[in-house]
PDB file of N, CA and C in Angstrom:
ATOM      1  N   UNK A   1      39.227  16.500-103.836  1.00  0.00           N
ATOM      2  CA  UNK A   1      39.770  15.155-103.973  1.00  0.00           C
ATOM      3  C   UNK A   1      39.714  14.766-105.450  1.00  0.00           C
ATOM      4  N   UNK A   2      40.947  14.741-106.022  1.00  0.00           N
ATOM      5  CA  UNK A   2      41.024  13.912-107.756  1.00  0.00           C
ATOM      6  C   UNK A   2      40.846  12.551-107.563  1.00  0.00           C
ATOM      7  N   UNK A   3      39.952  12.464-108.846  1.00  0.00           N
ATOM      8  CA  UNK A   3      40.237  10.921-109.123  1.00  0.00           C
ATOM      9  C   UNK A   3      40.835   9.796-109.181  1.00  0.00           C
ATOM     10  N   UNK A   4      41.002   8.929-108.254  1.00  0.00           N
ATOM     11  CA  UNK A   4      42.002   7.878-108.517  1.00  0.00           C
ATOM     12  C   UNK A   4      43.369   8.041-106.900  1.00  0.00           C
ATOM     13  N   UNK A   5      42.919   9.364-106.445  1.00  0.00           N
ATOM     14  CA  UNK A   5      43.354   9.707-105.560  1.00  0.00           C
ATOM     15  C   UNK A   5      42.932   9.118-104.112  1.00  0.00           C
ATOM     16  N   UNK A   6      44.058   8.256-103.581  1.00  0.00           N
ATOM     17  CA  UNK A   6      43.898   7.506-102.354  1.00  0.00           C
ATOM     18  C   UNK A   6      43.890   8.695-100.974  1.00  0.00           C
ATOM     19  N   UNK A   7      42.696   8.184-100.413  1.00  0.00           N
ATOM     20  CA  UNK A   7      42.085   8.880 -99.090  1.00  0.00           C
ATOM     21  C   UNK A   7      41.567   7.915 -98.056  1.00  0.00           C
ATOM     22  N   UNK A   8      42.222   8.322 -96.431  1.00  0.00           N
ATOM     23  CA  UNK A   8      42.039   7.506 -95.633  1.00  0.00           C
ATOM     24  C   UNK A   8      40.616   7.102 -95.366  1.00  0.00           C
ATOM     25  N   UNK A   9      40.091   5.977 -95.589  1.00  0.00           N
ATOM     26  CA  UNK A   9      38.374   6.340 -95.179  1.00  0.00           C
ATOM     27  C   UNK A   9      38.057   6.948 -93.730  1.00  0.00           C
ATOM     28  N   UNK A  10      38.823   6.505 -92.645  1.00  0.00           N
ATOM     29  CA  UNK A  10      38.686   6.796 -91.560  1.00  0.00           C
ATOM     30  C   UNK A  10      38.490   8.487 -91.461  1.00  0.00           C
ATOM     31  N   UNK A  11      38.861   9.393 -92.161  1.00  0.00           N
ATOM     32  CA  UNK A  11      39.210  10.952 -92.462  1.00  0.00           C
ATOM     33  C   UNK A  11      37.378  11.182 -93.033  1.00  0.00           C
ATOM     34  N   UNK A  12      37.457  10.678 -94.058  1.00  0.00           N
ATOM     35  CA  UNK A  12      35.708  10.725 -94.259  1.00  0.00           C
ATOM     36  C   UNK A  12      34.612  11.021 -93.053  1.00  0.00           C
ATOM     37  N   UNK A  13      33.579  12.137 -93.327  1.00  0.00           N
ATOM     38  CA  UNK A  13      32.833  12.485 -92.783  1.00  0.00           C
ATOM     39  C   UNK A  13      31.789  11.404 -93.111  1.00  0.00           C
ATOM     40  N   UNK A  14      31.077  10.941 -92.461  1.00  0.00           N
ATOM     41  CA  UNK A  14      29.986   9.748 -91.899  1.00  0.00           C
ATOM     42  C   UNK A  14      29.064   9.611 -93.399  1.00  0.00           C
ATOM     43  N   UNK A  15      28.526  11.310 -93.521  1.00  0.00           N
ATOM     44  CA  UNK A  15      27.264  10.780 -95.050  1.00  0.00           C
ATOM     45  C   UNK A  15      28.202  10.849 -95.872  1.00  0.00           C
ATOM     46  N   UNK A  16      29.571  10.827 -96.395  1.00  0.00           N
ATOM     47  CA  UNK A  16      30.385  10.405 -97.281  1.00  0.00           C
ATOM     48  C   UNK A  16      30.653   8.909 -97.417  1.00  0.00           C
ATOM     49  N   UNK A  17      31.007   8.968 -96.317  1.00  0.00           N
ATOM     50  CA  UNK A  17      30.992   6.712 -95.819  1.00  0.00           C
ATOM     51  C   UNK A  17      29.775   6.623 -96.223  1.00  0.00           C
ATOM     52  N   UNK A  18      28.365   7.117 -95.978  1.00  0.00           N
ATOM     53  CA  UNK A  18      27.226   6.049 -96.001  1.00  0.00           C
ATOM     54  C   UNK A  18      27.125   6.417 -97.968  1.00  0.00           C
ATOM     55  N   UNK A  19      27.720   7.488 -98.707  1.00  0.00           N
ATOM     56  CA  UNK A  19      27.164   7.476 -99.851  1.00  0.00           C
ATOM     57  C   UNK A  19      28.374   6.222-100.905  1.00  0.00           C
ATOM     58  N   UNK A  20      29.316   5.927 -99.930  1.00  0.00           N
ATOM     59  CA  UNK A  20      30.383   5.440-100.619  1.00  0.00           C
ATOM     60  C   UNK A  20      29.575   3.972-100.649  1.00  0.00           C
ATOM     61  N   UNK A  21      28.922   3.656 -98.997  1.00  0.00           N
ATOM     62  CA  UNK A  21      28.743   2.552 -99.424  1.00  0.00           C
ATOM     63  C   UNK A  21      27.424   2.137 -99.918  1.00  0.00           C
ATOM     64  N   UNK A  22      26.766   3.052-100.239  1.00  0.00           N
ATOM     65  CA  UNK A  22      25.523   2.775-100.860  1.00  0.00           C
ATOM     66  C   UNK A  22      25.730   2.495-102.537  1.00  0.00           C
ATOM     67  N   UNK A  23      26.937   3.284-103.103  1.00  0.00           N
ATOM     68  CA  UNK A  23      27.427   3.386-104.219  1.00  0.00           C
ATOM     69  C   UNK A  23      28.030   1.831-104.458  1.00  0.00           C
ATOM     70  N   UNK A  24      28.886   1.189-103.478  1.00  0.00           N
ATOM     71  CA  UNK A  24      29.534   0.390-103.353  1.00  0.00           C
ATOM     72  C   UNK A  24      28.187  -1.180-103.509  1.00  0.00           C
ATOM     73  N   UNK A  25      27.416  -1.082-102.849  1.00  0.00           N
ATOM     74  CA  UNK A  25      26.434  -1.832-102.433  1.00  0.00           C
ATOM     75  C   UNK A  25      25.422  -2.016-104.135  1.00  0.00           C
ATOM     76  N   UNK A  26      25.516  -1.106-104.588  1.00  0.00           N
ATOM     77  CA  UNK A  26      24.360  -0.814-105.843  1.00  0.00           C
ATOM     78  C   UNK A  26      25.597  -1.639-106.961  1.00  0.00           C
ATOM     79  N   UNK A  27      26.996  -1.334-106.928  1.00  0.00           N
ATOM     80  CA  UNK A  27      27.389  -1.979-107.938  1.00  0.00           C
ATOM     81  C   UNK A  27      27.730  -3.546-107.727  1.00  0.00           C
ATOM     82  N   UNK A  28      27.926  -3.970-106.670  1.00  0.00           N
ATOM     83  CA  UNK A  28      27.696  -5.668-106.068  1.00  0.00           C
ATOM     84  C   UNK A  28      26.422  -5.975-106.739  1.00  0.00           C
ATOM     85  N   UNK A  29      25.607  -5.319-106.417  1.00  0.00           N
ATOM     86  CA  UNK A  29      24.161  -5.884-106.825  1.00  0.00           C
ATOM     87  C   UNK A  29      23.782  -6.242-108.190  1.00  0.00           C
ATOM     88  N   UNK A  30      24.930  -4.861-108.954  1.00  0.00           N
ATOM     89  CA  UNK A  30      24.520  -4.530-110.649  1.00  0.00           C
ATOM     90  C   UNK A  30      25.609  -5.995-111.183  1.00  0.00           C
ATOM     91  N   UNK A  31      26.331  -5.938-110.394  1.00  0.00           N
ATOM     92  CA  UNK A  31      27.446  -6.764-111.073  1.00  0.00           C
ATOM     93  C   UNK A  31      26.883  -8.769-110.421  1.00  0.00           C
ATOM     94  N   UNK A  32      25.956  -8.845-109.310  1.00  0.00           N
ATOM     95  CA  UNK A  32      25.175 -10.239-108.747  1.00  0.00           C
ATOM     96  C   UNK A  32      24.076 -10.345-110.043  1.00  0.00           C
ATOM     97  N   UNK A  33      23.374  -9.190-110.760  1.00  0.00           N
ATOM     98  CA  UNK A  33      22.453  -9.417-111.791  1.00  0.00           C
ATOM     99  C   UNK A  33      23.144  -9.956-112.555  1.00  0.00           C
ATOM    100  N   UNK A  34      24.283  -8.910-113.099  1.00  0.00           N
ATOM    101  CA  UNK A  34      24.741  -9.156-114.065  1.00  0.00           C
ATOM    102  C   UNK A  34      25.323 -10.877-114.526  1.00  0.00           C
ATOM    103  N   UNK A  35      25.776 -11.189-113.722  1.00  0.00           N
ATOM    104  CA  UNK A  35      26.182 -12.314-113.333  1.00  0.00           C
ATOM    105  C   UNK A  35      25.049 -13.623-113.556  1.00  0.00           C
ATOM    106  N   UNK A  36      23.886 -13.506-112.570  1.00  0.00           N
ATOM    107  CA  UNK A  36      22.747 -13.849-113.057  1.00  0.00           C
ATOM    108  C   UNK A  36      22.428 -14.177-113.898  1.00  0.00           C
ATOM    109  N   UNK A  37      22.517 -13.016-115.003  1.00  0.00           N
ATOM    110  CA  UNK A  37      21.759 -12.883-116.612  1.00  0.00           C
ATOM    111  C   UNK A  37      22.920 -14.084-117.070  1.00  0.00           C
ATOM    112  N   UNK A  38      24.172 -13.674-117.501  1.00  0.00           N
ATOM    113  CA  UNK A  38      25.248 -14.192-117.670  1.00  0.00           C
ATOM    114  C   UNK A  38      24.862 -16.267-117.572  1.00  0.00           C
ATOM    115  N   UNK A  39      24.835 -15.950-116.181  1.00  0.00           N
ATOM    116  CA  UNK A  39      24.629 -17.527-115.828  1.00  0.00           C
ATOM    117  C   UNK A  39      22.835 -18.485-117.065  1.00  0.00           C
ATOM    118  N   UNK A  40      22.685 -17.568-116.279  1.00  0.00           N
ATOM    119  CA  UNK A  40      20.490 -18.233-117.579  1.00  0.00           C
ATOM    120  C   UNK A  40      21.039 -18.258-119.055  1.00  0.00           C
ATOM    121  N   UNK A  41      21.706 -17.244-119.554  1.00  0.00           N
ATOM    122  CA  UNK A  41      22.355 -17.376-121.092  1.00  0.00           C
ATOM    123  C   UNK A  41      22.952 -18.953-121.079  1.00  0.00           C
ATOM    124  N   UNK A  42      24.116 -18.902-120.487  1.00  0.00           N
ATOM    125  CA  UNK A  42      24.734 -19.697-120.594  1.00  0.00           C
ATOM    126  C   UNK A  42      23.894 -21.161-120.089  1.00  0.00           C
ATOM    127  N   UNK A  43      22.914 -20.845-119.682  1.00  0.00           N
ATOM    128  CA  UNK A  43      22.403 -22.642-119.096  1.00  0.00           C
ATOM    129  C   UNK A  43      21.162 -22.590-120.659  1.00  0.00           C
ATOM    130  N   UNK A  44      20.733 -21.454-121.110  1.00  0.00           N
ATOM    131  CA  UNK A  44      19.615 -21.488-122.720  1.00  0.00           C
ATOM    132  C   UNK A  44      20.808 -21.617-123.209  1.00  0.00           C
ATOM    133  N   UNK A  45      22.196 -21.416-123.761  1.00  0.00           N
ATOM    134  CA  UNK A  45      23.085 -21.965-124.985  1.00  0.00           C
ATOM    135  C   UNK A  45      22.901 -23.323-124.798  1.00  0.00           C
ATOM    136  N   UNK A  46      23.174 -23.812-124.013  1.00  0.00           N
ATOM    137  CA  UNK A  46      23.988 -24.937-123.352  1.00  0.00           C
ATOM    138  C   UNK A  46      22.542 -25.800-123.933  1.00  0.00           C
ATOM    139  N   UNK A  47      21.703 -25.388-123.832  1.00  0.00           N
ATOM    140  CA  UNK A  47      20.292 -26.283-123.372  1.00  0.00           C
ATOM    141  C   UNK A  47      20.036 -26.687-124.840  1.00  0.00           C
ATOM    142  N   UNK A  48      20.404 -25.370-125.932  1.00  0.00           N
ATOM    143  CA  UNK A  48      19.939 -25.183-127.064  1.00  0.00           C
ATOM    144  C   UNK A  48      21.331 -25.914-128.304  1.00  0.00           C
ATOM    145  N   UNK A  49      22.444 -26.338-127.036  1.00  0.00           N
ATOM    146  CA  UNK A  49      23.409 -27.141-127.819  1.00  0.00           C
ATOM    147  C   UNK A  49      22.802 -28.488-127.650  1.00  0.00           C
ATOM    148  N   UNK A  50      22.397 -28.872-126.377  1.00  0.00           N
ATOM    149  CA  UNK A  50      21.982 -30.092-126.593  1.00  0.00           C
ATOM    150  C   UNK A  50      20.833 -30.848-127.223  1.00  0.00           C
ATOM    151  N   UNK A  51      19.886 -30.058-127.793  1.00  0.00           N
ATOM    152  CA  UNK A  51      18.941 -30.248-128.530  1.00  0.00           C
ATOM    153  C   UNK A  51      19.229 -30.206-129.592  1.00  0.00           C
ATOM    154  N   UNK A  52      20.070 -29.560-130.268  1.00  0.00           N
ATOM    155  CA  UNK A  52      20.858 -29.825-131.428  1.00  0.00           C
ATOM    156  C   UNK A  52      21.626 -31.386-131.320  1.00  0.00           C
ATOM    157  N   UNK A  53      22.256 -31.673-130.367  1.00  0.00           N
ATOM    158  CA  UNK A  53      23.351 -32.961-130.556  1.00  0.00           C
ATOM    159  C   UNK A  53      21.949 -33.924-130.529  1.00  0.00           C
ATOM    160  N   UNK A  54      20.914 -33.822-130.167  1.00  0.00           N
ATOM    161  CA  UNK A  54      20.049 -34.727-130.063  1.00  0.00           C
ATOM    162  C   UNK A  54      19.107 -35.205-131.437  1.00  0.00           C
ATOM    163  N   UNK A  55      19.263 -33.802-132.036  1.00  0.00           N
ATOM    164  CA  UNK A  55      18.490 -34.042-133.333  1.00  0.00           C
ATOM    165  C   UNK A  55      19.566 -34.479-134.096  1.00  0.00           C
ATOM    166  N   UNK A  56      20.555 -34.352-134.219  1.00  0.00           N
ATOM    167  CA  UNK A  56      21.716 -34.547-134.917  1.00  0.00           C
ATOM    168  C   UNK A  56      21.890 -35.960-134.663  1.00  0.00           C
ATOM    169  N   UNK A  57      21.769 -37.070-133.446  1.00  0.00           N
ATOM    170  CA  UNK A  57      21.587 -38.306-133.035  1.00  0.00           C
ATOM    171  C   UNK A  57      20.545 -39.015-133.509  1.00  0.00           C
ATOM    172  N   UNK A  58      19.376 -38.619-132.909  1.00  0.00           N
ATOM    173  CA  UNK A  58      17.767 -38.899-133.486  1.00  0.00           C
ATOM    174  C   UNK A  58      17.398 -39.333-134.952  1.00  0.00           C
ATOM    175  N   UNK A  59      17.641 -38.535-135.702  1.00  0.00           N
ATOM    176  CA  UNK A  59      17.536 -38.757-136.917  1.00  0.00           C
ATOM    177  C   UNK A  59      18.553 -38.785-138.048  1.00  0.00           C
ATOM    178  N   UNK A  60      19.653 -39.469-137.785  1.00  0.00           N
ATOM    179  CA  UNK A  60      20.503 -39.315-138.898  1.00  0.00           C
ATOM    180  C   UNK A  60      20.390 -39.806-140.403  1.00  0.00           C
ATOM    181  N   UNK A  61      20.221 -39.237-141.406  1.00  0.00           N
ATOM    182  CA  UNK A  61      19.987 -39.985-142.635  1.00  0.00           C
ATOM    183  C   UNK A  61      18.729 -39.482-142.868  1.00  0.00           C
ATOM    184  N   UNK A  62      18.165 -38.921-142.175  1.00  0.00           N
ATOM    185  CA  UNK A  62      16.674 -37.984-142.443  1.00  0.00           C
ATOM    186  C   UNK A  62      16.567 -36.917-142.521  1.00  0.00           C
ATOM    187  N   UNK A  63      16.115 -36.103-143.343  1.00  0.00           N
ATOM    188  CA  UNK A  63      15.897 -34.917-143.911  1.00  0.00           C
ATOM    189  C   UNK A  63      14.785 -34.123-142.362  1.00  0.00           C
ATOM    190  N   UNK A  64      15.285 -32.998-142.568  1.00  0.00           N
ATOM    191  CA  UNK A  64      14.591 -32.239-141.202  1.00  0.00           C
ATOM    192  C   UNK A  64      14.005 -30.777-141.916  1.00  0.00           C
ATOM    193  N   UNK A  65      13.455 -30.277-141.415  1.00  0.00           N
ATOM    194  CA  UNK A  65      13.086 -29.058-141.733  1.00  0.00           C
ATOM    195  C   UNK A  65      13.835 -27.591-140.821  1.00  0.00           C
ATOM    196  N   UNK A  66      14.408 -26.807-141.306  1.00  0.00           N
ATOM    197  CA  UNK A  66      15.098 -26.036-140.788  1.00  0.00           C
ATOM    198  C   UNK A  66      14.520 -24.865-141.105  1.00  0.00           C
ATOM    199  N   UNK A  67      14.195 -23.854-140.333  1.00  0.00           N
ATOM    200  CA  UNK A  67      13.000 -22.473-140.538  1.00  0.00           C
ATOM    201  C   UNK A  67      13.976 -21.526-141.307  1.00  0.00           C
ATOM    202  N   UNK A  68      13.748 -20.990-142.577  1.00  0.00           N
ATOM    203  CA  UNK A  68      14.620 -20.136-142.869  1.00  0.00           C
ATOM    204  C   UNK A  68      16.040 -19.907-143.022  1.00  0.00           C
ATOM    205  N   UNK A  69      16.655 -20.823-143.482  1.00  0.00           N
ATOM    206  CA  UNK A  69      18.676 -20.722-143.144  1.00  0.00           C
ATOM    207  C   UNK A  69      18.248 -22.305-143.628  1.00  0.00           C
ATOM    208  N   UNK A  70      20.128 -22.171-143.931  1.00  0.00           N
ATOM    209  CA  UNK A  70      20.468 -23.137-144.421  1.00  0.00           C
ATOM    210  C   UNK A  70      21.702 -23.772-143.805  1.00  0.00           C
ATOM    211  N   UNK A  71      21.386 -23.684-142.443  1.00  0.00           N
ATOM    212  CA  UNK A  71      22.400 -23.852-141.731  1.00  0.00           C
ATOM    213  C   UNK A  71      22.582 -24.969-141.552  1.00  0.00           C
ATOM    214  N   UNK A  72      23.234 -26.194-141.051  1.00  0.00           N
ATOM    215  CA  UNK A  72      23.274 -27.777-140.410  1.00  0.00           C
ATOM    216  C   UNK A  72      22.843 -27.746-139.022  1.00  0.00           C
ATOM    217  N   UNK A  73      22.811 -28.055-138.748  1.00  0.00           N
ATOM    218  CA  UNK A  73      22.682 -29.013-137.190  1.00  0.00           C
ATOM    219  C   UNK A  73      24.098 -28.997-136.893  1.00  0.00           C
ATOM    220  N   UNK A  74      24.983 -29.444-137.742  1.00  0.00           N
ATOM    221  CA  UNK A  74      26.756 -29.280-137.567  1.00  0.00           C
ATOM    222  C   UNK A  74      26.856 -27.833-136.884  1.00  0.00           C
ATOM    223  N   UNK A  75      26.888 -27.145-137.596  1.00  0.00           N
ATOM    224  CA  UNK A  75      26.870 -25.670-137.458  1.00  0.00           C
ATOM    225  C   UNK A  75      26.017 -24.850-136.379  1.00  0.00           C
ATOM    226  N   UNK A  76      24.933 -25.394-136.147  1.00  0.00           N
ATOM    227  CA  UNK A  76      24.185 -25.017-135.079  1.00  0.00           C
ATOM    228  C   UNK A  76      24.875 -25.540-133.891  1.00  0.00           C
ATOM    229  N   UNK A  77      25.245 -26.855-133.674  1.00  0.00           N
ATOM    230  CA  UNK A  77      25.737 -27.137-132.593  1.00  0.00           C
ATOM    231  C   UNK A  77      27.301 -26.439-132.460  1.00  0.00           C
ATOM    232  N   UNK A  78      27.902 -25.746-133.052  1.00  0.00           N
ATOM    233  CA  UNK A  78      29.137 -25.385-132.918  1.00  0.00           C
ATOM    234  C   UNK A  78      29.145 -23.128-132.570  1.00  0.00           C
ATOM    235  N   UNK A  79      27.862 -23.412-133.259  1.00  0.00           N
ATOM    236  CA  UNK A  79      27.651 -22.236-132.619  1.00  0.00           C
ATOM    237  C   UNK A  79      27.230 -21.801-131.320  1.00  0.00           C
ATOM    238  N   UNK A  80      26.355 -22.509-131.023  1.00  0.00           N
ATOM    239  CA  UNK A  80      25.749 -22.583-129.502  1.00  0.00           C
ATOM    240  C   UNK A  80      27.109 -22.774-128.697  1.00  0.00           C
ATOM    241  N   UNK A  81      27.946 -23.952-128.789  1.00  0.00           N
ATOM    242  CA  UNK A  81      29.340 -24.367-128.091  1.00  0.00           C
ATOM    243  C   UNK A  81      30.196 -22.817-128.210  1.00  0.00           C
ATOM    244  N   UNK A  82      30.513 -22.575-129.730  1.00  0.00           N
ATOM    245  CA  UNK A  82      30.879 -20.857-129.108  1.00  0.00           C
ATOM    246  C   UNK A  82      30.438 -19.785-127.961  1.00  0.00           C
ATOM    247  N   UNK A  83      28.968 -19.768-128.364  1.00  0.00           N
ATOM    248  CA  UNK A  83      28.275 -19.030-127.246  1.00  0.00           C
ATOM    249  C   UNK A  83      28.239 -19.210-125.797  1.00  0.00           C
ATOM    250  N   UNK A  84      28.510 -20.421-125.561  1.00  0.00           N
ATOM    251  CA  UNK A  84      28.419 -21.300-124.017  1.00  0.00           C
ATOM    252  C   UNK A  84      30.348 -20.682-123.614  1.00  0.00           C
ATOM    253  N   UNK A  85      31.195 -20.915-124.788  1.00  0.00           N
ATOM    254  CA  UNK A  85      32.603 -20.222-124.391  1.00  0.00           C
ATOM    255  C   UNK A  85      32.344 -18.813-124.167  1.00  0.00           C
ATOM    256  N   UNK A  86      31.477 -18.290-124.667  1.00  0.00           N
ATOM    257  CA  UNK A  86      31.855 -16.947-124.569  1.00  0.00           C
ATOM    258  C   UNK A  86      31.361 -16.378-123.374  1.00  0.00           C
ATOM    259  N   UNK A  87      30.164 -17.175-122.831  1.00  0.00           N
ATOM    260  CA  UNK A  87      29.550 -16.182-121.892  1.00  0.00           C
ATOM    261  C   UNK A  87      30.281 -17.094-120.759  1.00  0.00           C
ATOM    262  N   UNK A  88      30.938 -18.108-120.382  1.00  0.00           N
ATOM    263  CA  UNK A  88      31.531 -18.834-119.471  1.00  0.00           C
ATOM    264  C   UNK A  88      32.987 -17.463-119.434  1.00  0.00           C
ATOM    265  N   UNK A  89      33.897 -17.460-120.453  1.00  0.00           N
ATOM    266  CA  UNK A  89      34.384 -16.270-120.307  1.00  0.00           C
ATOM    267  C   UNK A  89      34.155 -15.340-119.518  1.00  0.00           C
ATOM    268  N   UNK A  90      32.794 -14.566-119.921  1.00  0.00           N
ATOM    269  CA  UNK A  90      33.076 -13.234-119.289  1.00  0.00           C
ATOM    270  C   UNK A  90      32.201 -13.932-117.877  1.00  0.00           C
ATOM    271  N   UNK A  91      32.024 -14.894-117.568  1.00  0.00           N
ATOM    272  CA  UNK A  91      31.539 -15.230-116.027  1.00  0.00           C
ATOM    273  C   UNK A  91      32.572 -15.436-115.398  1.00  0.00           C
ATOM    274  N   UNK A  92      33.397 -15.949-115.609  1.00  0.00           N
ATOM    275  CA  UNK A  92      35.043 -15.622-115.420  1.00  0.00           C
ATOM    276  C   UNK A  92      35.578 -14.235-114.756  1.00  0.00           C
ATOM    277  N   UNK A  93      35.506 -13.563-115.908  1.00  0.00           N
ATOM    278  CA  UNK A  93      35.814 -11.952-115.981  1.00  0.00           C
ATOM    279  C   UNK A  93      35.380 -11.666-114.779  1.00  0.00           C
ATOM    280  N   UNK A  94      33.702 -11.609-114.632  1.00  0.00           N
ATOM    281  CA  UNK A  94      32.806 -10.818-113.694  1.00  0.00           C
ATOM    282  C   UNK A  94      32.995 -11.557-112.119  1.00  0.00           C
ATOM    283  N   UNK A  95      33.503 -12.675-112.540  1.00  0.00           N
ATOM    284  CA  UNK A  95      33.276 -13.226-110.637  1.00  0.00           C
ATOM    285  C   UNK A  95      34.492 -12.592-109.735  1.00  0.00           C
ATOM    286  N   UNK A  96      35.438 -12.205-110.387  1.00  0.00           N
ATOM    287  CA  UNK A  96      36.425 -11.999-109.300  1.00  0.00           C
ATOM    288  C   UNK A  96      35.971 -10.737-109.095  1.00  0.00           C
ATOM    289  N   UNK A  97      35.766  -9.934-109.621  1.00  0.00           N
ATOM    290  CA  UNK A  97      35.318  -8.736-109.449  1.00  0.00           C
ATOM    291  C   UNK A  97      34.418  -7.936-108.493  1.00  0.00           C
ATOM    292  N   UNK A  98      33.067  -9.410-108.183  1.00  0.00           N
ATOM    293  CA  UNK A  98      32.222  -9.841-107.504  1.00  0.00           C
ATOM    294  C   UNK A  98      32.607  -9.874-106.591  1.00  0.00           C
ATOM    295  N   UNK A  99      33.591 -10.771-106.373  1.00  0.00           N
ATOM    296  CA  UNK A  99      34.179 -11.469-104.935  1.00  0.00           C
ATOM    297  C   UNK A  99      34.851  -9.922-104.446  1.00  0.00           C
ATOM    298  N   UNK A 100      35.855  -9.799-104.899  1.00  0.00           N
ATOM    299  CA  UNK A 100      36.856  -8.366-104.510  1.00  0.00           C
ATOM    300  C   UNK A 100      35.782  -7.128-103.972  1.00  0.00           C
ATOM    301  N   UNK A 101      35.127  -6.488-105.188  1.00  0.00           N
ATOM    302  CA  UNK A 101      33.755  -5.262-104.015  1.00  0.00           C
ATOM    303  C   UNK A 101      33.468  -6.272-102.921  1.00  0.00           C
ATOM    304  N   UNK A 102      32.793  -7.673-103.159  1.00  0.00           N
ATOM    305  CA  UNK A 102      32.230  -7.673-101.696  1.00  0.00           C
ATOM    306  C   UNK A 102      32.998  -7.821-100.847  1.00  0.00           C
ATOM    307  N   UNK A 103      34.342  -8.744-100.945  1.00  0.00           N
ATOM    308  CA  UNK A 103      35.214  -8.904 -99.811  1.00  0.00           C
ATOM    309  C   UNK A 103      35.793  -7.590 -99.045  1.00  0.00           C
ATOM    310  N   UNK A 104      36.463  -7.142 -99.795  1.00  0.00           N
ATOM    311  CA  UNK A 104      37.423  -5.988 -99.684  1.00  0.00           C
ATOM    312  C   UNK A 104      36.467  -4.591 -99.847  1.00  0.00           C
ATOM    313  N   UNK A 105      35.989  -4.002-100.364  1.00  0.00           N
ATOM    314  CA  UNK A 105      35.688  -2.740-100.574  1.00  0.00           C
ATOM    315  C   UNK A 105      34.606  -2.573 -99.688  1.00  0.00           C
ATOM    316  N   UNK A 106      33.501  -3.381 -99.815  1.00  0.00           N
ATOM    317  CA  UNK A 106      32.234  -3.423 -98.752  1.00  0.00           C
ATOM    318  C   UNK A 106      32.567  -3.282 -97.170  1.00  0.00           C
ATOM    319  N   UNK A 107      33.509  -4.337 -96.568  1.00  0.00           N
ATOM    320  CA  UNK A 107      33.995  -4.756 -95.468  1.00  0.00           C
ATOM    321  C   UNK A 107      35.261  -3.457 -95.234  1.00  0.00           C
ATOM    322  N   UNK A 108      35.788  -2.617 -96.119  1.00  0.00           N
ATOM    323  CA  UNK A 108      36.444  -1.378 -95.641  1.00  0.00           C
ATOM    324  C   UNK A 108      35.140  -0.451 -95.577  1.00  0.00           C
ATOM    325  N   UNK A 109      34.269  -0.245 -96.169  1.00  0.00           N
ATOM    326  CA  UNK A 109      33.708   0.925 -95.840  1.00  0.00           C
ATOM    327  C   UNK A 109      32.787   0.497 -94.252  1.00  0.00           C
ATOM    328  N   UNK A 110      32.408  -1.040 -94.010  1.00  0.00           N
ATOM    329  CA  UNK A 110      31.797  -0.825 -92.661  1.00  0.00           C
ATOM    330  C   UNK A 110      32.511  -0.598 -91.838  1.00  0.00           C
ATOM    331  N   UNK A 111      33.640  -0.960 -91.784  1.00  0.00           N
ATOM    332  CA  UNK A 111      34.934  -1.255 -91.009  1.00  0.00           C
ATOM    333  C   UNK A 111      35.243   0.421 -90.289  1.00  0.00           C
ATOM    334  N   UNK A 112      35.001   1.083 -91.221  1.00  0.00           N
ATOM    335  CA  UNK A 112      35.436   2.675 -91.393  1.00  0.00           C
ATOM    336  C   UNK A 112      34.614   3.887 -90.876  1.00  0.00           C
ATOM    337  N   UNK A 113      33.405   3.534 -90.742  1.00  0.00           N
ATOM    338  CA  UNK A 113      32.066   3.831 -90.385  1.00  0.00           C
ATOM    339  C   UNK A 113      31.423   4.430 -89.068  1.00  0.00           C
TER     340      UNK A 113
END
């Protein structure tokens, strides 16, 4: 059987079904972490934008101490806002993907079984 090459599952011998869907099952899971991680990033950007808009509120007209860099508070908060786009992005990317193995690919291999 080549790659990419469509095969009836029903034709599959039984520990082929159970390795398909164990294979199938491990990448739902890799891709529910993944997702996971994805999501905690994005709620620490998010967390770490608003502590910026707060110091940026808090003290305006007052000199702050910034560790090393010479960055703003401007700039900090616009970076974090990048970061919150970016990983909202690929949570994007990863959910349909999510949805599709579990709907469709999971539910053919029990189906088939």
């Amino acid at each position: 059987m080549a790659a990419g090459e469509a095969v009836e599952l029903g034709q599959l011998p039984i520990p082929h079904l159970e390795n398909l869907r164990s294979q199938l099952e491990e990448e739902v899971k890799l891709l529910a972490e993944s997702m996971s991680q994805l999501k905690m990033a994005q709620q620490k950007f998010g967390d770490s934008r608003e502590n910026v808009k707060k110091l940026m509120n808090k003290d305006q007209g007052k000199e702050i101490l910034v560790p090393l860099t010479s960055a703003g508070l401007k700039e900090a908060d616009e970076y974090f806002g990048r970061k919150v786009d970016l990983v909202t992005q690929q949570l994007e990317l990863l959910q349909p993907k999510l949805v599709t193995y579990s709907a469709e690919d999971i539910s053919n291999t029990y189906s088939s079984s």
